[in-house]
PDB file of N, CA and C in Angstrom:
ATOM      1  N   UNK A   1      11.384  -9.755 -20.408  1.00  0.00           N
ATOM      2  CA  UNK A   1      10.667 -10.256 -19.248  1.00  0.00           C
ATOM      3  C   UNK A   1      10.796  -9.253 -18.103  1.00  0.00           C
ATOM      4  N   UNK A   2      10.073  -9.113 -17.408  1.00  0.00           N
ATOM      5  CA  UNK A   2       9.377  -8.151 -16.281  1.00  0.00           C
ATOM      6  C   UNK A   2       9.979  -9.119 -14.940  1.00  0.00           C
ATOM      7  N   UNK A   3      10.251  -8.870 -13.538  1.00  0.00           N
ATOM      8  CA  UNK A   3       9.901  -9.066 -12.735  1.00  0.00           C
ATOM      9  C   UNK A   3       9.019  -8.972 -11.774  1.00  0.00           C
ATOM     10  N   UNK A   4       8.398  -9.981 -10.670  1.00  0.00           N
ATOM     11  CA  UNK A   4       7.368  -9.610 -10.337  1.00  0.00           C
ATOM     12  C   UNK A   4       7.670  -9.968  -8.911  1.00  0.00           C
ATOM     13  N   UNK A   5       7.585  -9.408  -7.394  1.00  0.00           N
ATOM     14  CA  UNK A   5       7.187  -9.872  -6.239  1.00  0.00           C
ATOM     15  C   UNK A   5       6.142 -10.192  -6.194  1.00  0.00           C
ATOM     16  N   UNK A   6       5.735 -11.755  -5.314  1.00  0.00           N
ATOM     17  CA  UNK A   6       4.525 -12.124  -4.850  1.00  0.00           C
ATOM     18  C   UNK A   6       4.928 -12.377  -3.498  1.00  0.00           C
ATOM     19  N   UNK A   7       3.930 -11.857  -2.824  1.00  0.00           N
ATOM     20  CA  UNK A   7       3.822 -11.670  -1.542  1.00  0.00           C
ATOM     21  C   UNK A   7       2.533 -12.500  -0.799  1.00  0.00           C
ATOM     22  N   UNK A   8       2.706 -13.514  -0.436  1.00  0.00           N
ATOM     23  CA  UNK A   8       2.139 -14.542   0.252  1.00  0.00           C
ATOM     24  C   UNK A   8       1.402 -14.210   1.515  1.00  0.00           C
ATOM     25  N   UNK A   9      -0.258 -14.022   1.797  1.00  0.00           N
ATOM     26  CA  UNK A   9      -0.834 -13.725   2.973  1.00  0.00           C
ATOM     27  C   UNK A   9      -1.466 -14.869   3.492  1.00  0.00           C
ATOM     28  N   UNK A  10      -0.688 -15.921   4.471  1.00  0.00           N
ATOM     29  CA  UNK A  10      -1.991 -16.699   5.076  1.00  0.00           C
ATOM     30  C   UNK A  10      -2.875 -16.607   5.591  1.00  0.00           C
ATOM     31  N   UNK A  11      -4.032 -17.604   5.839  1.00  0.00           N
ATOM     32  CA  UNK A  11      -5.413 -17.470   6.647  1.00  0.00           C
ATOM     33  C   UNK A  11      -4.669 -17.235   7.862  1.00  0.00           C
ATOM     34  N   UNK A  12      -5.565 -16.286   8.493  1.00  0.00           N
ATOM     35  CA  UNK A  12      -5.136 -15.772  10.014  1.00  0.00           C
ATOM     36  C   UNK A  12      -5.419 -17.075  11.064  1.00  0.00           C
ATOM     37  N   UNK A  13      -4.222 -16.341  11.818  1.00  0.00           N
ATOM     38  CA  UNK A  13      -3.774 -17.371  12.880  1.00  0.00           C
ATOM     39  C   UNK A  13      -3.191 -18.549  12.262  1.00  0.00           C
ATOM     40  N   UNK A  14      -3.066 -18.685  11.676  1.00  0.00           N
ATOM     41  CA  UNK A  14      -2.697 -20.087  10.496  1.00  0.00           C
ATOM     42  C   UNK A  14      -0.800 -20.556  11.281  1.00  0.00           C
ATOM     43  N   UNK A  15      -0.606 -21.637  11.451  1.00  0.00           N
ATOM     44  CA  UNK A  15       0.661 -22.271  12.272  1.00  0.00           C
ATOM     45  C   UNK A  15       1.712 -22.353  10.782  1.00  0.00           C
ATOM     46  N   UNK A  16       2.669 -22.402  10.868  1.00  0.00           N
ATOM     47  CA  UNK A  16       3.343 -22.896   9.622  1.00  0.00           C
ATOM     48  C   UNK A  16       3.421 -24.112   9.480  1.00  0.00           C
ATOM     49  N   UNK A  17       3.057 -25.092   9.823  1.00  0.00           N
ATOM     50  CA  UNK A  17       2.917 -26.075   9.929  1.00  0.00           C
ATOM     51  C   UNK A  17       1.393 -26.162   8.584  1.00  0.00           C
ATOM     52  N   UNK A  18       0.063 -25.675   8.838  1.00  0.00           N
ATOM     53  CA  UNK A  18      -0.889 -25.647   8.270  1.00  0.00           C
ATOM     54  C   UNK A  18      -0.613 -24.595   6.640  1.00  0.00           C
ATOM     55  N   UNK A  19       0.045 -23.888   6.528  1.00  0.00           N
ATOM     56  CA  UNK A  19       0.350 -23.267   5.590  1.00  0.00           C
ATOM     57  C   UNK A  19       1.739 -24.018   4.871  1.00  0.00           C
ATOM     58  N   UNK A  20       2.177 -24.813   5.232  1.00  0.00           N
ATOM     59  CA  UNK A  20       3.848 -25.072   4.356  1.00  0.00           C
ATOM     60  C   UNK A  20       3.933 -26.615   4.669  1.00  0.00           C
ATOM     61  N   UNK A  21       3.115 -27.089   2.932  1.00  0.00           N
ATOM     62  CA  UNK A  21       3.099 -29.006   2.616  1.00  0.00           C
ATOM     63  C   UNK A  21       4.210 -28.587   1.201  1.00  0.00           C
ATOM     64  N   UNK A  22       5.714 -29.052   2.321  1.00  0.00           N
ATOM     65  CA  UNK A  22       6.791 -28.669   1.564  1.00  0.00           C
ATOM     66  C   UNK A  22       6.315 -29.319  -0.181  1.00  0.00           C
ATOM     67  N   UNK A  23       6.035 -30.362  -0.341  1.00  0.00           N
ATOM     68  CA  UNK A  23       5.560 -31.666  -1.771  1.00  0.00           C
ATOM     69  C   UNK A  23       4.935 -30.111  -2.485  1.00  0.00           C
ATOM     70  N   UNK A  24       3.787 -29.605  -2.176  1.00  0.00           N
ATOM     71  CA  UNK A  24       2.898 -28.684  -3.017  1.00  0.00           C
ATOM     72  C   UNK A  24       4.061 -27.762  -3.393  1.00  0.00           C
ATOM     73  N   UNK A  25       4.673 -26.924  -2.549  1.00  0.00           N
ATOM     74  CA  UNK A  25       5.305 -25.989  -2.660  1.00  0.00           C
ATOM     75  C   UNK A  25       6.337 -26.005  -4.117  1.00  0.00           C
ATOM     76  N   UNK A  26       7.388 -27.106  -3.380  1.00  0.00           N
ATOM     77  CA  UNK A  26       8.586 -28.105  -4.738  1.00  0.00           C
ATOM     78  C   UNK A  26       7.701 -27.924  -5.889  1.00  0.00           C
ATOM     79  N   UNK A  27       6.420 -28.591  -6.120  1.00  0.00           N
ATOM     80  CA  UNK A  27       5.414 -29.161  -7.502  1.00  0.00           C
ATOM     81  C   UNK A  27       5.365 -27.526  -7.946  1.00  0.00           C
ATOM     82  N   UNK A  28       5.057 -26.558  -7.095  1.00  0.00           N
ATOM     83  CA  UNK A  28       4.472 -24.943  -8.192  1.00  0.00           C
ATOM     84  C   UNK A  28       5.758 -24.409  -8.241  1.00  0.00           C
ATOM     85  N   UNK A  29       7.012 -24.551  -7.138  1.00  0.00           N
ATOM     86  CA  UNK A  29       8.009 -24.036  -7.868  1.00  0.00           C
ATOM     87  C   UNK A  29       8.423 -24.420  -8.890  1.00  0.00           C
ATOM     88  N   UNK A  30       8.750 -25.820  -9.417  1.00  0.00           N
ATOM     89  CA  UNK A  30       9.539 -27.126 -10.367  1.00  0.00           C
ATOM     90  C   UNK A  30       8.452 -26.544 -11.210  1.00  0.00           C
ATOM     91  N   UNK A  31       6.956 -26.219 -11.499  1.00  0.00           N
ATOM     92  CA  UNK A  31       6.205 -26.139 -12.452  1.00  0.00           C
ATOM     93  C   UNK A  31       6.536 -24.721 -12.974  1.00  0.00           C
ATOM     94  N   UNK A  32       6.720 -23.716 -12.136  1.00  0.00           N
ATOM     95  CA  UNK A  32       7.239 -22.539 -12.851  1.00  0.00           C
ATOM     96  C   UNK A  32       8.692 -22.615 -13.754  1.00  0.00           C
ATOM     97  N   UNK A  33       9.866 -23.219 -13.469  1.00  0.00           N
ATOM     98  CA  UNK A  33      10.361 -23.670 -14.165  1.00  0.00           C
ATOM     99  C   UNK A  33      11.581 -22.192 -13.937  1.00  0.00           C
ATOM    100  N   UNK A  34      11.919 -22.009 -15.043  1.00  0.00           N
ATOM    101  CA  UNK A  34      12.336 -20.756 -15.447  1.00  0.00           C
ATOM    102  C   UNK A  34      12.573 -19.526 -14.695  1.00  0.00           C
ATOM    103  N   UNK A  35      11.198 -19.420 -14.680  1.00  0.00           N
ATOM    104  CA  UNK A  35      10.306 -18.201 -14.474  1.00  0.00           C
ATOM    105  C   UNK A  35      10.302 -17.811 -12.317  1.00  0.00           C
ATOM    106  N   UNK A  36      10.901 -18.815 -11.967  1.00  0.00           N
ATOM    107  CA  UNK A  36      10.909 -18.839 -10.688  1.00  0.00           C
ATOM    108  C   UNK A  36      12.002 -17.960 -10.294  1.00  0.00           C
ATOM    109  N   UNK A  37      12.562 -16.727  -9.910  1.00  0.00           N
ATOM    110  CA  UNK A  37      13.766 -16.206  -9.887  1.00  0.00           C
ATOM    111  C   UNK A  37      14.251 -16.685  -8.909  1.00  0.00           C
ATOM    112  N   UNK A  38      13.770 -16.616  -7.721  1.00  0.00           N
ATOM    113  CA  UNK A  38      14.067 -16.212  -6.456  1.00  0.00           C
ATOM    114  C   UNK A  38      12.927 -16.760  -5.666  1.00  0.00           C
ATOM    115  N   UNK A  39      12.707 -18.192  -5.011  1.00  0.00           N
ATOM    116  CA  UNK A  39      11.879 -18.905  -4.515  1.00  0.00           C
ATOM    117  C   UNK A  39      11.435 -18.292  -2.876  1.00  0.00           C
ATOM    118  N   UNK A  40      12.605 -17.320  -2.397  1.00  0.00           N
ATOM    119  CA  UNK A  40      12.223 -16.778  -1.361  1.00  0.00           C
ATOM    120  C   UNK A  40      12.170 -17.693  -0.225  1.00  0.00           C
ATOM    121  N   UNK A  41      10.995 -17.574   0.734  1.00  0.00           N
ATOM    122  CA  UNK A  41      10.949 -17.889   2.294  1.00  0.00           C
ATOM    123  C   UNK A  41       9.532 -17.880   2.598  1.00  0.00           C
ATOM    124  N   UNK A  42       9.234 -19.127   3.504  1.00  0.00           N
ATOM    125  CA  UNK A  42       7.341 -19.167   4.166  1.00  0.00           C
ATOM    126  C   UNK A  42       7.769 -18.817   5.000  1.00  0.00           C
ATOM    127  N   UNK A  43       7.031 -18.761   6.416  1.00  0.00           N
ATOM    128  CA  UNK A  43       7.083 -18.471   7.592  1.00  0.00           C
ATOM    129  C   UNK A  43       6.086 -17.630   7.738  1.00  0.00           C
ATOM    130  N   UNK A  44       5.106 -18.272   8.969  1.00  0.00           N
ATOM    131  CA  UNK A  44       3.684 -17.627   9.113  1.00  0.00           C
ATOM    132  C   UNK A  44       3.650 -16.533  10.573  1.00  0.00           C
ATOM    133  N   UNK A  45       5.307 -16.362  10.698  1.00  0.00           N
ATOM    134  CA  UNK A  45       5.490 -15.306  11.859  1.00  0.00           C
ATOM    135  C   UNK A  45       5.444 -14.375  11.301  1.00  0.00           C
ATOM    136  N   UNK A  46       5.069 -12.973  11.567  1.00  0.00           N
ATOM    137  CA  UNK A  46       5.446 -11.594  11.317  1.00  0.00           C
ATOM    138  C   UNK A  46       5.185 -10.482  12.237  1.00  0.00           C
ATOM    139  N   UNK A  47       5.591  -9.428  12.354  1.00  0.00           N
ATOM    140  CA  UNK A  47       5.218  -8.515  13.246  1.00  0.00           C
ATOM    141  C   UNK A  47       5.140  -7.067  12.238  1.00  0.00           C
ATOM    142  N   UNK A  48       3.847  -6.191  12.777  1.00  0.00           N
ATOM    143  CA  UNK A  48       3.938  -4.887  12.017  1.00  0.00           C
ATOM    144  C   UNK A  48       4.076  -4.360  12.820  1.00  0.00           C
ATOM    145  N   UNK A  49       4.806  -2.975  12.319  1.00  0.00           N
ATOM    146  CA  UNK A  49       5.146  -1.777  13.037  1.00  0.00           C
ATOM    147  C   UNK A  49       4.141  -0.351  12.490  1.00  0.00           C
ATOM    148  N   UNK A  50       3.060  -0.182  12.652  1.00  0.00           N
ATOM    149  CA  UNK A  50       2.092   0.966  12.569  1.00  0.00           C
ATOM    150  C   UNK A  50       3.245   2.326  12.479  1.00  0.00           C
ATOM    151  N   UNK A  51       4.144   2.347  13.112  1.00  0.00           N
ATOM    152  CA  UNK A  51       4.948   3.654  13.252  1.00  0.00           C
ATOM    153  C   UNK A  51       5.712   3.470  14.299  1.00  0.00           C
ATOM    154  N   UNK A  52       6.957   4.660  13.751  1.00  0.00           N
ATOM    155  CA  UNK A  52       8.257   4.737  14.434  1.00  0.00           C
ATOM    156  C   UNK A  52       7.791   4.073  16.063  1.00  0.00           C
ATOM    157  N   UNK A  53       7.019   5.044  16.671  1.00  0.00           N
ATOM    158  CA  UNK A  53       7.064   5.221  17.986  1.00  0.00           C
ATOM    159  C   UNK A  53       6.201   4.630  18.923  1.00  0.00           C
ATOM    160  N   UNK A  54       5.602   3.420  17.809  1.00  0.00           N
ATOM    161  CA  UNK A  54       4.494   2.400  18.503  1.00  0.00           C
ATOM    162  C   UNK A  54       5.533   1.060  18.609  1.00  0.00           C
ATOM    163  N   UNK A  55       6.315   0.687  17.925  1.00  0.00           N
ATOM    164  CA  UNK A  55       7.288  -0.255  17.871  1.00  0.00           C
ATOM    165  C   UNK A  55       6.590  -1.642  17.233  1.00  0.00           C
ATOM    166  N   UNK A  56       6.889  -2.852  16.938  1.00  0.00           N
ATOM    167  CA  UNK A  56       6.266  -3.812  16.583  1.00  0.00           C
ATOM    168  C   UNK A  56       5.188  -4.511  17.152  1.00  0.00           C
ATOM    169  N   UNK A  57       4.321  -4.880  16.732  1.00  0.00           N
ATOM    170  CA  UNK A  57       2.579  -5.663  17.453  1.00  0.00           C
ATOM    171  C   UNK A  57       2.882  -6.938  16.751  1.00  0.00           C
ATOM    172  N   UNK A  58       1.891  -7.763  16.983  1.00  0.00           N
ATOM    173  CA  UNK A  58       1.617  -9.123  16.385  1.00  0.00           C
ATOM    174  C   UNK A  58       0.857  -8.635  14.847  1.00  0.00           C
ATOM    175  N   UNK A  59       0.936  -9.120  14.087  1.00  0.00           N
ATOM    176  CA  UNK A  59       0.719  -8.600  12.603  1.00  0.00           C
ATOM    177  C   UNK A  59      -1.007  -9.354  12.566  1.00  0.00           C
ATOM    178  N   UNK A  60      -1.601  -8.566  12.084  1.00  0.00           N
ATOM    179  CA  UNK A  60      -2.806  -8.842  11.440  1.00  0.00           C
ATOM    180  C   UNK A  60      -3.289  -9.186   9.972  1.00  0.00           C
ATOM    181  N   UNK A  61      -2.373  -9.240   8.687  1.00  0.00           N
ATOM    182  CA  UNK A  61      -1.885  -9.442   7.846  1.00  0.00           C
ATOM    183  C   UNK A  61      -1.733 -10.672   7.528  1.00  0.00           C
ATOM    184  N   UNK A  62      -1.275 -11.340   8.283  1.00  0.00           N
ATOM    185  CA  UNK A  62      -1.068 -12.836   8.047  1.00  0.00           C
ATOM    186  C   UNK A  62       0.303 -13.172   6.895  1.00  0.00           C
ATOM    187  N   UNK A  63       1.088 -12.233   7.064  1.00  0.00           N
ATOM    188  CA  UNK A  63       2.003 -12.273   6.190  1.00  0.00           C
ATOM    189  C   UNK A  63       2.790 -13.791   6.289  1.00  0.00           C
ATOM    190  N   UNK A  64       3.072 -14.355   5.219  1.00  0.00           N
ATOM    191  CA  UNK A  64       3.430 -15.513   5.282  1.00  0.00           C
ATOM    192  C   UNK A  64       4.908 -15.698   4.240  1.00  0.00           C
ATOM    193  N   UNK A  65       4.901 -14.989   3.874  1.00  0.00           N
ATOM    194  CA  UNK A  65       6.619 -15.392   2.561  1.00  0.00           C
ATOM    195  C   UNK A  65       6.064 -14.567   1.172  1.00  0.00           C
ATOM    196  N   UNK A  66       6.870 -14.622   0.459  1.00  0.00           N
ATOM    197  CA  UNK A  66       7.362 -14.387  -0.949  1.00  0.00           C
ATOM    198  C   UNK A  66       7.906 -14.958  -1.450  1.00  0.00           C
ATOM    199  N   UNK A  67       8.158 -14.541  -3.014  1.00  0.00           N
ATOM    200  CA  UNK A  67       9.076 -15.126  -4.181  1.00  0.00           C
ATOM    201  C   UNK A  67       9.098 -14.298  -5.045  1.00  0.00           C
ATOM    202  N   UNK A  68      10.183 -14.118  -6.189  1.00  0.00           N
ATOM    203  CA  UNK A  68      10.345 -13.585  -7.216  1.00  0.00           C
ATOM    204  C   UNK A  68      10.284 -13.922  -8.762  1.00  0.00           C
ATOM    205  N   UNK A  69       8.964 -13.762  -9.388  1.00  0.00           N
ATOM    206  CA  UNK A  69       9.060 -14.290 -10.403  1.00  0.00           C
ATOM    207  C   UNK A  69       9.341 -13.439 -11.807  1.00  0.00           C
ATOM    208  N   UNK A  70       9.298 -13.892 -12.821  1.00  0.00           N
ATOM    209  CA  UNK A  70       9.656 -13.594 -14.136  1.00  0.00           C
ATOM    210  C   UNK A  70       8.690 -13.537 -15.467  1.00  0.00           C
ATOM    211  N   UNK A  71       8.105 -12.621 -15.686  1.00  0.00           N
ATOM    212  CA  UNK A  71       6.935 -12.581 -16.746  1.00  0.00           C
ATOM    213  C   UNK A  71       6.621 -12.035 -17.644  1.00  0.00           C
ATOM    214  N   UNK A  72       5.908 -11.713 -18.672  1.00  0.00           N
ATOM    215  CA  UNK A  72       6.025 -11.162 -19.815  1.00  0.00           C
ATOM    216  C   UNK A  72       5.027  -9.506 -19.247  1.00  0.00           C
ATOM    217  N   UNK A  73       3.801  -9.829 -18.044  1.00  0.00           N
ATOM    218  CA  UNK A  73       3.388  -8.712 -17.883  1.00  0.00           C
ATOM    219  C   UNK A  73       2.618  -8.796 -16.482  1.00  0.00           C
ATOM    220  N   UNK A  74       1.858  -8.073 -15.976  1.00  0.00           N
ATOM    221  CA  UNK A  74       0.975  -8.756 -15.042  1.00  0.00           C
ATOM    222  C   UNK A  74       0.119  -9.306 -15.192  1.00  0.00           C
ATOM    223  N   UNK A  75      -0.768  -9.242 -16.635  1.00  0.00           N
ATOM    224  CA  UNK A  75      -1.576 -10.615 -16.448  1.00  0.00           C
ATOM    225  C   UNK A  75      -0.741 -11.985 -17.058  1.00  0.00           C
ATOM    226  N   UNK A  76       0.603 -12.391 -17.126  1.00  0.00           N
ATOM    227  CA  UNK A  76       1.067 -13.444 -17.453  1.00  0.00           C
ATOM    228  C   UNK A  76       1.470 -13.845 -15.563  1.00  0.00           C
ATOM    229  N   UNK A  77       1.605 -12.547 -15.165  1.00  0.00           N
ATOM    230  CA  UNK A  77       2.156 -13.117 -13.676  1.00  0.00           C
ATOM    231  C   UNK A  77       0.964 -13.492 -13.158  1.00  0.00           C
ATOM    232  N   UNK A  78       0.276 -12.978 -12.843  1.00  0.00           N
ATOM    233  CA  UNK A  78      -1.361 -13.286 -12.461  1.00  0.00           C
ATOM    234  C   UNK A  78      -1.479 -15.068 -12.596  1.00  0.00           C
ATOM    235  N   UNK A  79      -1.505 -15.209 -14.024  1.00  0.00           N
ATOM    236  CA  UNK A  79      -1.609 -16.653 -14.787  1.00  0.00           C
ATOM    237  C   UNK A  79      -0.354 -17.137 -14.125  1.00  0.00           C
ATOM    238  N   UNK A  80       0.667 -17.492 -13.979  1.00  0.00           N
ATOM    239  CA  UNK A  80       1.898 -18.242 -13.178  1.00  0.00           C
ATOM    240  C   UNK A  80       1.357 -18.415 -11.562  1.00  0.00           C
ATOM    241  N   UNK A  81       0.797 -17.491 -11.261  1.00  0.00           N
ATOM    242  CA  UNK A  81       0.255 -17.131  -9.579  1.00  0.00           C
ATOM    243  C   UNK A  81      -1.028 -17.778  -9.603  1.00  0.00           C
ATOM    244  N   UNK A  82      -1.697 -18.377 -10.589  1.00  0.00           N
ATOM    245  CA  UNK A  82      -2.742 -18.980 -10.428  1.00  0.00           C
ATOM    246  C   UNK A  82      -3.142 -20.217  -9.973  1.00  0.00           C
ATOM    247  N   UNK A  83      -1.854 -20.995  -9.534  1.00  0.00           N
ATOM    248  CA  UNK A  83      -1.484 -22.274  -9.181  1.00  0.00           C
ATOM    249  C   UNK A  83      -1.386 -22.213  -7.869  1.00  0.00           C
ATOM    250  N   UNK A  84      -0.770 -21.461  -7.202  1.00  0.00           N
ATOM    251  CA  UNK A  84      -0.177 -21.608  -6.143  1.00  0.00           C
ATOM    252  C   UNK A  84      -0.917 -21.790  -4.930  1.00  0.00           C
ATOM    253  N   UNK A  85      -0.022 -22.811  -3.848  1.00  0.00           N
ATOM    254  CA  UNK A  85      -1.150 -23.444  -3.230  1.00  0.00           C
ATOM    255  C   UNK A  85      -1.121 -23.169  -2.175  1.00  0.00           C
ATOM    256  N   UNK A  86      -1.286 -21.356  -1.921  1.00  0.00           N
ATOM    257  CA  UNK A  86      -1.761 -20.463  -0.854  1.00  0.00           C
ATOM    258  C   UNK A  86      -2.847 -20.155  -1.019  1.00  0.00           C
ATOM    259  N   UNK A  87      -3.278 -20.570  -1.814  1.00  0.00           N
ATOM    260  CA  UNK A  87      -4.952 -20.665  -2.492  1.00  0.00           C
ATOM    261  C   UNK A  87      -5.837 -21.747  -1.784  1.00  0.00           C
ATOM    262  N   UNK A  88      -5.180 -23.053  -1.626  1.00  0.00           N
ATOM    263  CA  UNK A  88      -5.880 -23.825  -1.273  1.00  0.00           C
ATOM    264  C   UNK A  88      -5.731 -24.039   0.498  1.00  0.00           C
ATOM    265  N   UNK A  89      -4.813 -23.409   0.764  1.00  0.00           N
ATOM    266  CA  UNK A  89      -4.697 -23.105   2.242  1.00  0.00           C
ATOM    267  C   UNK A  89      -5.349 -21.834   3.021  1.00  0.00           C
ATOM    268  N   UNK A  90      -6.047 -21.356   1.855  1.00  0.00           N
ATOM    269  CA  UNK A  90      -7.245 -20.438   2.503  1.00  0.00           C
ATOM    270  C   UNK A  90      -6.839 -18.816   2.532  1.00  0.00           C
ATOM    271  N   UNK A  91      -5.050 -18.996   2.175  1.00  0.00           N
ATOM    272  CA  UNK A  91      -4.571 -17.888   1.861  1.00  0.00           C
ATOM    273  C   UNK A  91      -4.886 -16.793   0.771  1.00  0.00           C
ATOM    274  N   UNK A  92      -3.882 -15.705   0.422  1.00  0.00           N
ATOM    275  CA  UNK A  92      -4.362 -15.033  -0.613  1.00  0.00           C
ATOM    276  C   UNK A  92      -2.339 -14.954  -1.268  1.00  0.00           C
ATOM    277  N   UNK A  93      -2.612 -13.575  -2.323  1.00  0.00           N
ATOM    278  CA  UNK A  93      -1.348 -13.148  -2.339  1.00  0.00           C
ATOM    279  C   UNK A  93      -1.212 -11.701  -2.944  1.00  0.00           C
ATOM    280  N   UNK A  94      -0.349 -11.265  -3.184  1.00  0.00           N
ATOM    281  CA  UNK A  94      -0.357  -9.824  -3.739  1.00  0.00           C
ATOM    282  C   UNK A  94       1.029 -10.048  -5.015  1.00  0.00           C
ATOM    283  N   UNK A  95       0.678  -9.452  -5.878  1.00  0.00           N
ATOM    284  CA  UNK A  95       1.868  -9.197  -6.700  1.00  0.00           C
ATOM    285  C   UNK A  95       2.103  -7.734  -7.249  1.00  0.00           C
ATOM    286  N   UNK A  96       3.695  -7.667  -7.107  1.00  0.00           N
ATOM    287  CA  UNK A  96       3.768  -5.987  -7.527  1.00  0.00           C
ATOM    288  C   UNK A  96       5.318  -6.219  -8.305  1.00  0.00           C
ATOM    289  N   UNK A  97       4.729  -4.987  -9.422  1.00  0.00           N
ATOM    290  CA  UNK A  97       5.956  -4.856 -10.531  1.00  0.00           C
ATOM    291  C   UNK A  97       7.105  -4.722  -9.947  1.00  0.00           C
ATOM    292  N   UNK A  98       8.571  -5.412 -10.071  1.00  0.00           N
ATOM    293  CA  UNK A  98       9.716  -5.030  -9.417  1.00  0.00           C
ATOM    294  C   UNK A  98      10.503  -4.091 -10.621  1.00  0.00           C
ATOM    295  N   UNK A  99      11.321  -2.913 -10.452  1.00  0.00           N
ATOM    296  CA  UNK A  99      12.416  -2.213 -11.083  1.00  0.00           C
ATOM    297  C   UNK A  99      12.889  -3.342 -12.167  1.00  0.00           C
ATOM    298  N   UNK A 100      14.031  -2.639 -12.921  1.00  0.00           N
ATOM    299  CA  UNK A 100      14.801  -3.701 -13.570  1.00  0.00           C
ATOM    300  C   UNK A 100      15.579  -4.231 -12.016  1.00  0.00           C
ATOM    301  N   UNK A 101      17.090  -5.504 -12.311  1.00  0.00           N
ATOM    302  CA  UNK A 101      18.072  -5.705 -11.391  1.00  0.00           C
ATOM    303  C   UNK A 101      19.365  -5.296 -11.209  1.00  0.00           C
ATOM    304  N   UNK A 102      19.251  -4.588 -10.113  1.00  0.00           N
ATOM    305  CA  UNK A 102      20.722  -4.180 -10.014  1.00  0.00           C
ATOM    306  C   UNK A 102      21.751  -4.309 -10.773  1.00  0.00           C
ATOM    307  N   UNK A 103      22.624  -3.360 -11.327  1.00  0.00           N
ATOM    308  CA  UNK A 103      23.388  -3.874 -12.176  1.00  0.00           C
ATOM    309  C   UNK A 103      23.673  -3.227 -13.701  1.00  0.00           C
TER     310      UNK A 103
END
C-alpha cells in the first residue's frame, strides 16, 4: 500500500462553520476504515506567503485541511476520495503520492 496526502480546498470565502458538518466528516472517515492513516485537521483559515520578502496575505486558495490516506495506487486513492464531502460543499481537493514512512 502507497500513501497518499489529500489536501482539502474550500469554496472561497467559505466560514468553517459552512465547510465542517462534523456527522458527514465521522461517516467518510468510519467509511474509509483502514485506509484512513492520519484524519488530519479542517479549518477554512489560511494565509499564503508568495515569497520570503512579501510575508503572509489572506490566501486565495481556499485551503481548508487534509488527511492521510492508504492505497493500492492513485486511481484506488482517487476512488476512496470520491466520497468525500468537500464535494458537496462546493469544494475541491488535491491528492499527491507521499514517500514511504519514516523509519
Amino acid at each position: 500500500m502507497e500513501r497518499f496526502l489529500i489536501v482539502y480546498r474550500g469554496a472561497p470565502g467559505a466560514t468553517p462553520e459552512a465547510s465542517h458538518d462534523p456527522q458527514r466528516w465521522t461517516g467518510w472517515f468510519d467509511a474509509l476504515g483502514a485506509n484512513a492513516l492520519d484524519r488530519g485537521a479542517l479549518d477554512a483559515a489560511a494565509v499564503e506567503i508568495p515569497s520570503r520578502l512579501l510575508g503572509p496575505k489572506e490566501s486565495t486558495s481556499s485551503l481548508s485541511g487534509y488527511c492521510v490516506i492508504a492505497a493500492e495506487d492513485f486511481n484506488a486513492a482517487v476512488r476512496l476520495a470520491d466520497a468525500c464531502p468537500i464535494y458537496d460543499m462546493g469544494g475541491s481537493l488535491e491528492i499527491a503520492r507521499l514517500g514511504p514512512p519514516p523509519g
